[in-house]
N, C-alpha and C. Protein backbone atom coordinates (compact mmCIF):
# COMPACT_ATOMS: atom_id res chain seq x y z
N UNK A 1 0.85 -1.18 0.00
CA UNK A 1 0.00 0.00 0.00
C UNK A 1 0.89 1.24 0.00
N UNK A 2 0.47 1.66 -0.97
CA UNK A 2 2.02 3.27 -1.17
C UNK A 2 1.44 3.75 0.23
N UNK A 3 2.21 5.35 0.73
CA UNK A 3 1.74 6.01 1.82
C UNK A 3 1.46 7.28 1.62
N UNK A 4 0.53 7.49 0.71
CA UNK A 4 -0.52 8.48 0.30
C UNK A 4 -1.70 7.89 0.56
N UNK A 5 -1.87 6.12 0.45
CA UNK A 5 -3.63 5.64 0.60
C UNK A 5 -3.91 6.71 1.65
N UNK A 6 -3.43 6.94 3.14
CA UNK A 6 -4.64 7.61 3.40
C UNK A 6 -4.41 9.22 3.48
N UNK A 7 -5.23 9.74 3.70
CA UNK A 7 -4.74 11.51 3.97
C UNK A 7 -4.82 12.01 4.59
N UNK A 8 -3.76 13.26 5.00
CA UNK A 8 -3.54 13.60 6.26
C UNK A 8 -4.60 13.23 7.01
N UNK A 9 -5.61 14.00 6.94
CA UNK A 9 -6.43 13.94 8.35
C UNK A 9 -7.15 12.56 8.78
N UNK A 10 -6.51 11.63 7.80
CA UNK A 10 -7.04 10.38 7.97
C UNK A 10 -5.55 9.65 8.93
N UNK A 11 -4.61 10.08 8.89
CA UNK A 11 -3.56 9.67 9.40
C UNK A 11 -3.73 10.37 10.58
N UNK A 12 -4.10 11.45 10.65
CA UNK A 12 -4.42 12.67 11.88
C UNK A 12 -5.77 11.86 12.87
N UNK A 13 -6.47 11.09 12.50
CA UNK A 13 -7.71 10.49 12.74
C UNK A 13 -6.86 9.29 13.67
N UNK A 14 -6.03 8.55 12.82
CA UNK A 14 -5.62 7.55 13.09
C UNK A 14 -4.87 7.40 14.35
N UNK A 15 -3.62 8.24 14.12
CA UNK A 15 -3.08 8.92 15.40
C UNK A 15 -3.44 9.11 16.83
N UNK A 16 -5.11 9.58 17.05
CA UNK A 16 -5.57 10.23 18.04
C UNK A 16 -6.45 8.73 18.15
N UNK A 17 -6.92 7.85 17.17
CA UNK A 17 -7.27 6.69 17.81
C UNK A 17 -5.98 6.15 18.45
N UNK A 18 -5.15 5.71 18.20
CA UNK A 18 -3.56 5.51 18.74
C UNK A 18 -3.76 5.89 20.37
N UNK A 19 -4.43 7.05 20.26
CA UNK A 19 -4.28 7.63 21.89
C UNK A 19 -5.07 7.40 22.39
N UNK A 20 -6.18 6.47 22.57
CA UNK A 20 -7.29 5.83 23.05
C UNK A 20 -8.09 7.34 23.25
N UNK A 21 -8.37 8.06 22.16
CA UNK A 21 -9.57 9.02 22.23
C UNK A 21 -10.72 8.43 21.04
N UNK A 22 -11.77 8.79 21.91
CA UNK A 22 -13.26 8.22 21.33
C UNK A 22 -13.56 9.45 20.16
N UNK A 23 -14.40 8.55 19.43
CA UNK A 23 -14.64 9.26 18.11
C UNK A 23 -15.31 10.98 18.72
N UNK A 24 -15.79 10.96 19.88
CA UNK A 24 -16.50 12.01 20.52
C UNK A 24 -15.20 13.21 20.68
N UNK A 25 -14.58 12.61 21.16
CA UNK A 25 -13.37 13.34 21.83
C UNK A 25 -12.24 13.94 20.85
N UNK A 26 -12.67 13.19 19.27
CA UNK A 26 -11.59 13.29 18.07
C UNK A 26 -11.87 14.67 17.44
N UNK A 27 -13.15 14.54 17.49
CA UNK A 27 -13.92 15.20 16.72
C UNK A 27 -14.24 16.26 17.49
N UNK A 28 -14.19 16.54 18.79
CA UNK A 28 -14.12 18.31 19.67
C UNK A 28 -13.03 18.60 19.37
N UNK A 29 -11.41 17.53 19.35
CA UNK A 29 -10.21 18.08 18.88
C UNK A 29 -10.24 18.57 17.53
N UNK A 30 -10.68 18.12 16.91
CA UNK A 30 -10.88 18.75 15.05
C UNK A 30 -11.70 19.18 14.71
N UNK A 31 -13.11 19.79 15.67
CA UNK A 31 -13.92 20.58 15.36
C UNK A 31 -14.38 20.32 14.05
N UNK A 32 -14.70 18.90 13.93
CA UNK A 32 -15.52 17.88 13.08
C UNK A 32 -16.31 17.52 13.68
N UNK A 33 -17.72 17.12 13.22
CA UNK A 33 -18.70 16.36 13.47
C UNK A 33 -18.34 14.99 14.02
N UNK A 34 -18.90 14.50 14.73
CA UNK A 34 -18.81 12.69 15.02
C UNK A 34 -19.19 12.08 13.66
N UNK A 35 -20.38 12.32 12.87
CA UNK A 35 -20.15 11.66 11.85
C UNK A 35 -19.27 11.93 10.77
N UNK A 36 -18.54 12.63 10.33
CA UNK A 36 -17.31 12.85 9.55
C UNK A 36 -16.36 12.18 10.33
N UNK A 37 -16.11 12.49 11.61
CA UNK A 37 -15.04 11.48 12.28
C UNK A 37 -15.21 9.78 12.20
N UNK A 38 -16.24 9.00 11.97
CA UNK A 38 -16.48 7.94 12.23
C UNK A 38 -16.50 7.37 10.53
N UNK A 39 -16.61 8.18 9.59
CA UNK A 39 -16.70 8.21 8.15
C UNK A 39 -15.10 8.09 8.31
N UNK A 40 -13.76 8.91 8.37
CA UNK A 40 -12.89 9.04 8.51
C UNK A 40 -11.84 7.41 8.87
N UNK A 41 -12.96 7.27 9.74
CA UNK A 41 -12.30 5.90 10.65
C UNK A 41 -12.66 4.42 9.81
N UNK A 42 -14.01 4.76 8.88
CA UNK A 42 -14.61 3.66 8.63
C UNK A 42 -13.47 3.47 6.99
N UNK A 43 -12.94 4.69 6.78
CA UNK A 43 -12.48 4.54 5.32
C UNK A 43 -10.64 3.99 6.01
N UNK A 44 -10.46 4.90 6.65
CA UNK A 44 -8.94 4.03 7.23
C UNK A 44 -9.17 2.14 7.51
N UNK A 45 -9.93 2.14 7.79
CA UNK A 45 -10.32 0.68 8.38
C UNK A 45 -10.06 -0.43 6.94
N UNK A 46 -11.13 0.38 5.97
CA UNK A 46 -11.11 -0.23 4.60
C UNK A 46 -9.74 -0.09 3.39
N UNK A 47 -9.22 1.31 3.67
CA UNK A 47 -7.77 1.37 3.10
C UNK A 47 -7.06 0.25 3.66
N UNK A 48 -6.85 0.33 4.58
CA UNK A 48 -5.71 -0.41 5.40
C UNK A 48 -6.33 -2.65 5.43
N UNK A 49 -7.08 -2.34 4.94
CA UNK A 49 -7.81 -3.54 4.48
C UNK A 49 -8.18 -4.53 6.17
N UNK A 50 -8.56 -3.96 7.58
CA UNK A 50 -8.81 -4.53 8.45
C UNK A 50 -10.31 -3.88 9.14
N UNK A 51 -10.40 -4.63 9.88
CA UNK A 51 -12.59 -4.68 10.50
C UNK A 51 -12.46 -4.02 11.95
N UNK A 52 -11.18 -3.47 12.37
CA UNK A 52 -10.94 -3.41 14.02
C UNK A 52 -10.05 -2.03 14.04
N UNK A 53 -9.86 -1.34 14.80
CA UNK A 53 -9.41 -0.11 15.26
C UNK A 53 -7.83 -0.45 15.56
N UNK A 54 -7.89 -1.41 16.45
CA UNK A 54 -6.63 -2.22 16.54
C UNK A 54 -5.67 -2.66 15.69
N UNK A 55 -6.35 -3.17 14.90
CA UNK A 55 -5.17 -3.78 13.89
C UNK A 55 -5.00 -2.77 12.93
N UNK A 56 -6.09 -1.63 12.40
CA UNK A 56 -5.87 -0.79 11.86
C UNK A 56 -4.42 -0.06 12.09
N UNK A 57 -4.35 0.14 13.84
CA UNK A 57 -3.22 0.78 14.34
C UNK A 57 -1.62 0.03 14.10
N UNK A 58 -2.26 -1.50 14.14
CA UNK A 58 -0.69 -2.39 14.15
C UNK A 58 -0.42 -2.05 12.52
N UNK A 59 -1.06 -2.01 11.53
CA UNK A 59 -0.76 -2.48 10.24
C UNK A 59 -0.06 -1.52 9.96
N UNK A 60 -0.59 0.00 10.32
CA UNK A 60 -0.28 0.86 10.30
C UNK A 60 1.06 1.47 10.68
N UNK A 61 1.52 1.07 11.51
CA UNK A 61 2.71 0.80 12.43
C UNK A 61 3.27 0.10 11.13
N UNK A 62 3.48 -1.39 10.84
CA UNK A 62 4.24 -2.15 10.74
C UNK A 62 4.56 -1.14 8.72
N UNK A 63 3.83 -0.78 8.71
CA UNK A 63 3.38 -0.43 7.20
C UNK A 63 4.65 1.25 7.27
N UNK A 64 4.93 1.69 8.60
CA UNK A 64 5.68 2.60 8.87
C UNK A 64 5.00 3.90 8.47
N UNK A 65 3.38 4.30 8.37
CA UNK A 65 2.84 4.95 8.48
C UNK A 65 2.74 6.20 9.37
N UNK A 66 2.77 5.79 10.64
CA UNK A 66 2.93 6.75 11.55
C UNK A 66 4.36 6.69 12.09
N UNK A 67 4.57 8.02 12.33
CA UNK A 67 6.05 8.73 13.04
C UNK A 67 6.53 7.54 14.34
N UNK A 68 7.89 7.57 14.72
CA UNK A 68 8.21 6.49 15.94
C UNK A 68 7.15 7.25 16.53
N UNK A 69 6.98 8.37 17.30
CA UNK A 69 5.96 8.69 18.16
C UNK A 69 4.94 7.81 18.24
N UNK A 70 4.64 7.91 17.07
CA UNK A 70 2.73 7.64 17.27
C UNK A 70 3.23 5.86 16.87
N UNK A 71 4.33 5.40 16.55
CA UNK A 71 4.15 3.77 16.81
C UNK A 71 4.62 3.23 17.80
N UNK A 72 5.10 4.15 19.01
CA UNK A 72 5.17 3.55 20.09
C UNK A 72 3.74 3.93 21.26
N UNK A 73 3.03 4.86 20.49
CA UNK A 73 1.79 5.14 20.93
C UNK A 73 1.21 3.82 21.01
N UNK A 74 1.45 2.80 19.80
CA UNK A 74 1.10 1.81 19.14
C UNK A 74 1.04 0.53 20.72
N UNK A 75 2.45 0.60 20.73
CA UNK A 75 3.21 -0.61 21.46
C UNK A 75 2.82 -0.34 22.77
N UNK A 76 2.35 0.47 23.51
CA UNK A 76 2.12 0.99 24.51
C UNK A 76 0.40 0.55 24.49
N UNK A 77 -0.33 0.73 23.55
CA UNK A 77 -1.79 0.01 23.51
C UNK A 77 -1.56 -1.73 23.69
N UNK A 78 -1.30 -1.80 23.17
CA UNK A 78 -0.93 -3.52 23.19
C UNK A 78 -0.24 -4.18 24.41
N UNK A 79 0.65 -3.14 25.43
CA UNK A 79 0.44 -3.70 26.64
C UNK A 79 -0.78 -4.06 27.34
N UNK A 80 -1.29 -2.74 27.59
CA UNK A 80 -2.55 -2.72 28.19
C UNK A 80 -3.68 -3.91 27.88
């Protein structure tokens, strides 16, 4: 998957799921609607070709998508 499939604010979306914030909480940060935020999430889900928020985040990671930051955001969910 080149790393344009998704766009910024879909990587920006992705990120802040990374940080265990709810689509509620994404979307007061980006002064987006919940449904544009959850549209956002539903198309990352389908780019990235997975059904879960989770693996969205690992593929994403492994795919070197997000900055070390946000993939140890990653590794740090997966303890928990």
């Amino acid at each position: 998957m080149p790393h344009d499939a998704l766009s910024p604010r879909e990587l920006e979306v992705l990120f802040l799921l990374g940080k265990r914030l709810t689509t509620r909480e994404i979307a007061g940060r980006l002064r987006r609607s919940t449904n544009t935020i959850a549209m956002h999430r539903q198309s990352i889900l389908r780019k990235l070709g997975c059904t879960r928020t989770h693996d969205a985040l690992r593929t994403a990671s492994i795919l070197g998508l997000l900055p070390e930051e946000r993939g140890s955001l990653m590794r740090d969910a997966r303890r928990s």
